[in-house]
Protein backbone atom coordinates (compact mmCIF):
# COMPACT_ATOMS: atom_id res chain seq x y z
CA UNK A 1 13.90 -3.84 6.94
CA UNK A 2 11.64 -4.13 9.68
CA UNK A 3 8.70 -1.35 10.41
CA UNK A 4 11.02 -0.44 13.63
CA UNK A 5 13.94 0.37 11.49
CA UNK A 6 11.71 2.69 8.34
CA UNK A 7 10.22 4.39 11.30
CA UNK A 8 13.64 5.09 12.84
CA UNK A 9 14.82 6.50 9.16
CA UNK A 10 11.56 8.10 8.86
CA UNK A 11 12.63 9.87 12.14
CA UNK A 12 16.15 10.50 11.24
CA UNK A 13 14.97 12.55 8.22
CA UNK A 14 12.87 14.63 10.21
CA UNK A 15 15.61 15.67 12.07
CA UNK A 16 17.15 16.92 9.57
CA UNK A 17 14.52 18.99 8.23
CA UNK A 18 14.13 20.48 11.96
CA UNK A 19 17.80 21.30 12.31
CA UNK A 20 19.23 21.98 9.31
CA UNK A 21 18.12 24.79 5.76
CA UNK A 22 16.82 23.52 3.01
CA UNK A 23 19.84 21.60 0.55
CA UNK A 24 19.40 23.69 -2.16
CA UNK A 25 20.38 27.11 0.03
CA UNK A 26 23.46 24.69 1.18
CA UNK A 27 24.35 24.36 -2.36
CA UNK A 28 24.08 28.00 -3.33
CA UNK A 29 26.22 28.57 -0.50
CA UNK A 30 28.59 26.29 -1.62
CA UNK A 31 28.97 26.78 -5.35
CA UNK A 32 27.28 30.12 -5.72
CA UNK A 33 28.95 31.82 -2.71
CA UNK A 34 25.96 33.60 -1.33
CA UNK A 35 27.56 33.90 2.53
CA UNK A 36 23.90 33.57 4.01
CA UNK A 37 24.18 29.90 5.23
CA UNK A 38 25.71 29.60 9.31
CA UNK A 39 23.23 27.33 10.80
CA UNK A 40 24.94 23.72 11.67
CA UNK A 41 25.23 21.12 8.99
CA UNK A 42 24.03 17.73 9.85
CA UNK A 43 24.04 14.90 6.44
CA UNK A 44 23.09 11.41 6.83
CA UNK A 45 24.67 10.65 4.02
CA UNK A 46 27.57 12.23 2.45
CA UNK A 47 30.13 11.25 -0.22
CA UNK A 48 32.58 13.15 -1.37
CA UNK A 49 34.85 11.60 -4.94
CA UNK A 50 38.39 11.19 -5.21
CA UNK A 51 38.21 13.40 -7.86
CA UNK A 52 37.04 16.28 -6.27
CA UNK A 53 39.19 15.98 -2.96
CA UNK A 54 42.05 16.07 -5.23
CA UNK A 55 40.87 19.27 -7.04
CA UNK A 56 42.62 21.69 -4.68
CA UNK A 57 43.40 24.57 -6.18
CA UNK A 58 40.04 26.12 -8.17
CA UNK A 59 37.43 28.68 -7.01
CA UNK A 60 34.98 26.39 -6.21
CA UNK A 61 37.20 23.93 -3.73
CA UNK A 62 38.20 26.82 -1.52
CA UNK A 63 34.96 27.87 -1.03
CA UNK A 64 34.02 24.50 0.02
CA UNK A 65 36.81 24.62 2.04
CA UNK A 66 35.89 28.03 3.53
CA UNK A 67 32.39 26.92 3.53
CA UNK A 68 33.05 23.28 5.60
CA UNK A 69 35.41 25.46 8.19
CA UNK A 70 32.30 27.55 9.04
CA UNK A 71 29.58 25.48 8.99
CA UNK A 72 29.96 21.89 9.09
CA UNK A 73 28.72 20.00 12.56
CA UNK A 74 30.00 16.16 12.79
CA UNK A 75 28.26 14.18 9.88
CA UNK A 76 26.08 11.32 10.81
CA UNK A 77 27.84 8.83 8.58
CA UNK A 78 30.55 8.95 6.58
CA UNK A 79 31.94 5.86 4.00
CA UNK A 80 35.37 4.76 5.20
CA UNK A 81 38.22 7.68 5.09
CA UNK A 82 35.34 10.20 4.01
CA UNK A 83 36.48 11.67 6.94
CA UNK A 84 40.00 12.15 6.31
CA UNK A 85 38.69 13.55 3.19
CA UNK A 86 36.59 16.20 4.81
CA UNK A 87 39.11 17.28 7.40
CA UNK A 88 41.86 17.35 4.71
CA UNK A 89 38.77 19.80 3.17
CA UNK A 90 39.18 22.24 6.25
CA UNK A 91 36.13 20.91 8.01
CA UNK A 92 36.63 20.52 12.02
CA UNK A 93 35.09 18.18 14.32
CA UNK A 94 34.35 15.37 11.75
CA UNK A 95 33.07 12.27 13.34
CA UNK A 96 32.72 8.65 11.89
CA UNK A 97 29.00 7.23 12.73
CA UNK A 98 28.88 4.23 10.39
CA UNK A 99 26.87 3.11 7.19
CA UNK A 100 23.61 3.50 7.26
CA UNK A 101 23.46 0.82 3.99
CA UNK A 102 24.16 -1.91 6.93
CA UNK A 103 20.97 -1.30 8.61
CA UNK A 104 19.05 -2.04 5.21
CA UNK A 105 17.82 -5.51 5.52
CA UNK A 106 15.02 -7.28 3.37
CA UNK A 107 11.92 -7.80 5.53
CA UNK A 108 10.46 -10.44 3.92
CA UNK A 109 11.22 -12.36 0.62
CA UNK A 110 9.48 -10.82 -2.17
CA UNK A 111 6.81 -12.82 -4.26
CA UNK A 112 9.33 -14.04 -6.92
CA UNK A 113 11.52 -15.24 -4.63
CA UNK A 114 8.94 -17.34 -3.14
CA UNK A 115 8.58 -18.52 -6.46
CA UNK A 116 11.91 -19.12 -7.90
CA UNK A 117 12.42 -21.15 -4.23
CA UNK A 118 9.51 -23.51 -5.28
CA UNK A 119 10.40 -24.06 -9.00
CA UNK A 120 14.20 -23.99 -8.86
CA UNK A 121 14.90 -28.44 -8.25
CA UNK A 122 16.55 -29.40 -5.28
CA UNK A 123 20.71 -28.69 -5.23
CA UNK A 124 20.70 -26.33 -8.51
CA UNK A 125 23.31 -23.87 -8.56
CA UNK A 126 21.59 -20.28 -9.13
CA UNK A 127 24.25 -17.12 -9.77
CA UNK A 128 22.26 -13.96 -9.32
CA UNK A 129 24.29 -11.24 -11.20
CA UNK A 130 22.72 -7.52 -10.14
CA UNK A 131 22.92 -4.32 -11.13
CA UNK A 132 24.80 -5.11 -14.20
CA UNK A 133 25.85 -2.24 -16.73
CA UNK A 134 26.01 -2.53 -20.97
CA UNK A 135 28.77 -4.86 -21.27
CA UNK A 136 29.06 -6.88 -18.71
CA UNK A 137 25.79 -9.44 -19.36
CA UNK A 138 27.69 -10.48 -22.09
CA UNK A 139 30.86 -11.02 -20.45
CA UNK A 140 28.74 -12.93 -17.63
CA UNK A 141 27.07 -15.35 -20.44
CA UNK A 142 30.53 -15.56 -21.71
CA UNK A 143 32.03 -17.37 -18.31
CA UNK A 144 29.50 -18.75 -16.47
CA UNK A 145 29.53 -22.74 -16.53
CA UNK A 146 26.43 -24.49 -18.14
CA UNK A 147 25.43 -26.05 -15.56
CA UNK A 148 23.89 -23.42 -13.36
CA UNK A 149 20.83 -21.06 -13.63
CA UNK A 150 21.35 -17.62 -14.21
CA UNK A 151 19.35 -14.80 -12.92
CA UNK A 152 20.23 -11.58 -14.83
CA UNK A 153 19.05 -7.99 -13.77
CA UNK A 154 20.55 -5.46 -15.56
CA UNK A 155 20.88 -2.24 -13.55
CA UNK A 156 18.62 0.42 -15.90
CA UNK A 157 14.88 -1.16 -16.86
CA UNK A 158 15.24 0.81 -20.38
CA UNK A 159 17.86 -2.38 -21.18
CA UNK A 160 15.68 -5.05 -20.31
CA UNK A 161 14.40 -4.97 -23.87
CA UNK A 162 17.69 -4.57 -25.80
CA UNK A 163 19.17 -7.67 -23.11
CA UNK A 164 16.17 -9.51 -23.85
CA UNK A 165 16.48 -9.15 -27.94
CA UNK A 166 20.61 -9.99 -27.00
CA UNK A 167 19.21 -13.65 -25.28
CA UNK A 168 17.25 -14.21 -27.74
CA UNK A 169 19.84 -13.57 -30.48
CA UNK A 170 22.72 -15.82 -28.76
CA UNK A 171 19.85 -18.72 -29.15
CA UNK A 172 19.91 -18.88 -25.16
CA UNK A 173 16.91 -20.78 -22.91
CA UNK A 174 15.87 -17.95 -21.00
CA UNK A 175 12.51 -16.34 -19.17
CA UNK A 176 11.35 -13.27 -18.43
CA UNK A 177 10.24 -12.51 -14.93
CA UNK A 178 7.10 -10.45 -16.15
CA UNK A 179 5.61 -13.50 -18.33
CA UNK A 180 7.17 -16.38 -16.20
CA UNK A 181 5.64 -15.09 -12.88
CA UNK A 182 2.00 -15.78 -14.60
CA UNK A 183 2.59 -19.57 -14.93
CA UNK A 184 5.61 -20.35 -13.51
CA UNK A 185 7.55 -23.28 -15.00
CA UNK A 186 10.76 -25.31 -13.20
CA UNK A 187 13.91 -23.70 -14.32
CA UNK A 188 16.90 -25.99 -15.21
CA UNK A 189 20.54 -25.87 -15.49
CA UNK A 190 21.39 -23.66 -18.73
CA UNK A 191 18.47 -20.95 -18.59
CA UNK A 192 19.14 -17.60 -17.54
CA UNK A 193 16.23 -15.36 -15.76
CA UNK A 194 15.80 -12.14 -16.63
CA UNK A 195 14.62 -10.31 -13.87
CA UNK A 196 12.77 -7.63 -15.21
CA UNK A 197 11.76 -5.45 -11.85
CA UNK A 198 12.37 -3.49 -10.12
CA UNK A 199 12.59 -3.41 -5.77
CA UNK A 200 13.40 -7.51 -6.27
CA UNK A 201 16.62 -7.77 -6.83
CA UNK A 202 17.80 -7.63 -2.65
CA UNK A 203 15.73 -10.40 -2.18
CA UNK A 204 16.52 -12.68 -4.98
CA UNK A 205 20.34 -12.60 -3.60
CA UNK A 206 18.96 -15.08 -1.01
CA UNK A 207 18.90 -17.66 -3.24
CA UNK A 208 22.30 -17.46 -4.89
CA UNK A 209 25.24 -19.76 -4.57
CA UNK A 210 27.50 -17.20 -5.71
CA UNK A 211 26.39 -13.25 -6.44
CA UNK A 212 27.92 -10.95 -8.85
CA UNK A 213 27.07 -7.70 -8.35
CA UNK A 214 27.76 -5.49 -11.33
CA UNK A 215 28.54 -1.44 -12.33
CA UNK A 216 32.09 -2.10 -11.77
CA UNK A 217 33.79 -4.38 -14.62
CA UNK A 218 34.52 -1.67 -17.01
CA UNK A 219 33.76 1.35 -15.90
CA UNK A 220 34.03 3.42 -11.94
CA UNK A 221 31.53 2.76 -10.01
CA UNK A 222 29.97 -0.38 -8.54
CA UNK A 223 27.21 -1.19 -6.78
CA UNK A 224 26.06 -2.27 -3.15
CA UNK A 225 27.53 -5.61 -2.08
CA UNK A 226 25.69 -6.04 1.03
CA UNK A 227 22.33 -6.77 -0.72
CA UNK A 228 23.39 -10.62 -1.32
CA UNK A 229 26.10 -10.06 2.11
CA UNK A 230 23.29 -10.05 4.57
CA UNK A 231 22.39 -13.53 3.26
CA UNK A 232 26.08 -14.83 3.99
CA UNK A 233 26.19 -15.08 -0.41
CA UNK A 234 29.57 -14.83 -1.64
CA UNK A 235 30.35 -12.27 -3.66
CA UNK A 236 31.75 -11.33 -6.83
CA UNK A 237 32.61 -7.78 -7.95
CA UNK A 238 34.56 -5.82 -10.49
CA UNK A 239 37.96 -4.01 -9.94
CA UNK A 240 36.26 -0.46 -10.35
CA UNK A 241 34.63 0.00 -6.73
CA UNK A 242 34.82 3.51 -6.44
CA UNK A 243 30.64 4.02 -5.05
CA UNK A 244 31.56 1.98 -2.55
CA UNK A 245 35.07 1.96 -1.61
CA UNK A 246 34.49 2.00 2.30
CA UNK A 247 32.00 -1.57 2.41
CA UNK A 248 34.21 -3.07 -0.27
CA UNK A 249 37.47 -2.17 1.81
CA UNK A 250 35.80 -3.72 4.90
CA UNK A 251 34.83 -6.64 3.47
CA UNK A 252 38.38 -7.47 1.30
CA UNK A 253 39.82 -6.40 4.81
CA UNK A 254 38.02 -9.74 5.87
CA UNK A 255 38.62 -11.75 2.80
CA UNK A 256 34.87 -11.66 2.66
CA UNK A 257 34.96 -10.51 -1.27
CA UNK A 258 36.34 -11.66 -4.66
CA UNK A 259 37.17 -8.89 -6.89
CA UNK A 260 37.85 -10.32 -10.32
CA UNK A 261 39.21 -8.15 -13.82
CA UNK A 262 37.12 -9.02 -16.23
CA UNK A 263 39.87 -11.75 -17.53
CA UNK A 264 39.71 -13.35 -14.00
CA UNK A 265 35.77 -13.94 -13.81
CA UNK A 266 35.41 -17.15 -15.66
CA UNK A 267 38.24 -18.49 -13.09
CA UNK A 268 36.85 -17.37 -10.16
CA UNK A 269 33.17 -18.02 -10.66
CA UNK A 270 33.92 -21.67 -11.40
CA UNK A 271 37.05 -21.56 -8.32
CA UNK A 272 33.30 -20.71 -5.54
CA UNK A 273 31.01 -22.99 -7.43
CA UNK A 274 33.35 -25.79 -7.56
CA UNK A 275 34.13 -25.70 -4.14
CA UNK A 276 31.25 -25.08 -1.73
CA UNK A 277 33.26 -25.16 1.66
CA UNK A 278 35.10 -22.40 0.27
CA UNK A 279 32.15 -20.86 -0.87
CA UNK A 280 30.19 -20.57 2.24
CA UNK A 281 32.99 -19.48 4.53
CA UNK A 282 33.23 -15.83 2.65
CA UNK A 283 29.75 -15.47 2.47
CA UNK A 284 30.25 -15.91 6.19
CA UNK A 285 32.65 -13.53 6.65
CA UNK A 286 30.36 -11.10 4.87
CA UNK A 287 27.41 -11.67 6.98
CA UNK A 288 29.85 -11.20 10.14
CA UNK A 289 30.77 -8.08 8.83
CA UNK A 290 27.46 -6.77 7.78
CA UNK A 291 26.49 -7.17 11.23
CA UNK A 292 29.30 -6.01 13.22
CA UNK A 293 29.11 -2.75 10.95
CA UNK A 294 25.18 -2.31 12.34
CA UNK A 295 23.60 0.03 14.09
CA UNK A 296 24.69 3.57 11.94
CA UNK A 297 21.02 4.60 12.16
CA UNK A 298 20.34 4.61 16.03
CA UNK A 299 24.17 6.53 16.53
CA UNK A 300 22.38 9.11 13.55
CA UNK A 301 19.45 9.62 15.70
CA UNK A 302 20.85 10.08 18.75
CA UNK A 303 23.71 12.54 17.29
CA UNK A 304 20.63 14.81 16.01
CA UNK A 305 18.65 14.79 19.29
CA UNK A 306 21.97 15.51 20.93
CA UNK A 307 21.96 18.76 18.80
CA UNK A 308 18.04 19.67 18.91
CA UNK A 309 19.00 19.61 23.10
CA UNK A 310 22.03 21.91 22.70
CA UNK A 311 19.54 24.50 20.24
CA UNK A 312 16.72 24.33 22.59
């Protein structure tokens, strides 16, 4: 993200501080009832589960409902159908801004990246798999061809060492980021990189012939697929996209996605990295949606100075 674009979030947030309580007196109002809150309700960014939308009938939904009739002002950005979620809440007025997760772009590649670019010989295929939960490395090592590298970074850094002591176990050729950035070495077909850091990860995308990005094999959830989108990277995801139901619908809208079941991902991995053309064109389609779907943060800022002119 450019200076431009932190400054504009910067901004943004101190907007919301101006025009809005503090969010812990919004959440006593909400869960703890305490009928002191009436000032207008601006959120950048709001989410609201399945789970909860459907849990109509206790004590605590109808005073969010009661509580979202009264108070809540258009939200800056909503995921996809957020908003139908909110209105079928009780809130009025709800308006659809856009994502701010498409203005989040990587400034500059980070050092590894750099690094990887110079040691990685000429026409290797690199999968970068992100984010990935318990589980699923395994599965990964399981059905990814031999003949590609592998850069691994599982989503919680407590794991690196238990993933680590798991390479090691299977007998697999693998490096560390932390040691291998010292004295880098060229990485070849077979070896998986463990990429042991953290703030990387969006930037190491740029490099990959295929991305999966991980949370959402086994378990609801998922991660953010626009991290290796904005580099037109194809991507690979689990079935269980529930974080981020709105981008994911956009992009399968566009056929700019593979979602595999864990039985599929051997298949489909070796379906993009077999066949380049194919390849390329979603990660196309992703970077042509990431971009059309721009632009969330200047509506934001311009829906909260609306507001601060209407209070002055």
């Amino acid at each position: 993200m450019t200076l431009n674009g932190w400054l504009q979030i910067l901004l943004f947030f101190v907007l919301v501080l101006l025009v809005t309580k503090p969010l812990g007196l919004f959440m006593a109002h909400v869960f703890n009832r305490e009928r002191t809150f009436l000032d207008p309700v601006l959120t950048p960014i709001e989410r609201l589960t399945y789970r909860l939308t459907r849990v109509d009938a206790t004590r605590e939904m109808a005073d969010i409902k009661a509580t979202l009739a009264e108070g809540m002002r258009p939200p800056a950005e909503f995921k996809d159908a957020l908003n139908e979620r909110l209105k079928a809440l009780g809130a009025a007025n709800v308006r659809v801004g856009g994502n701010l997760k498409y203005d989040i772009r990587v400034a500059q590649p980070a050092a590894v990246t750099e690094a990887l670019r110079a040691y990685l010989p000429l026409g290797t295929k690199v999968v970068v798999c992100g984010s990935t939960l318990a589980g699923e490395e395994e599965l990964l090592l399981n059905s990814l061809p031999p003949d590609v590298v592998t850069v691994l970074a599982p989503r919680h850094p407590e794991r690196f060492e238990a993933f680590a002591a798991m390479l090691a176990a299977r007998g697999a050729g693998f490096v560390r980021r932390s040691e291998w950035i010292a004295a880098p070495t060229p990485l070849v077909p077979g070896m998986v990189f463990l990429l042991d850091s953290i703030g990387e990860l969006a930037s190491v995308y740029s490099l990959a012939s295929v991305a999966v990005v991980g949370g959402g094999m086994f378990v609801p959830g998922g991660h953010n697929p626009l991290e290796p989108a904005q580099f037109g990277v194809p991507v690979v995801m689990g079935p269980h996209y529930e974080n981020f139901r709105g981008i994911v619908d956009k992009l399968r809208d566009a056929d700019a996605v593979a979602i595999a079941e864990p039985s599929q991902l051997a298949q489909t991995l070796d379906g993009l990295l077999a066949d380049e053309d194919a390849a390329k064109t979603i990660g196309a389609r992703a970077h042509a949606v990431f971009e059309r779907e721009a632009g969330a943060t200047d509506r934001a800022v311009d829906a909260l100075l609306a507001v601060l002119e209407k209070q002055a």
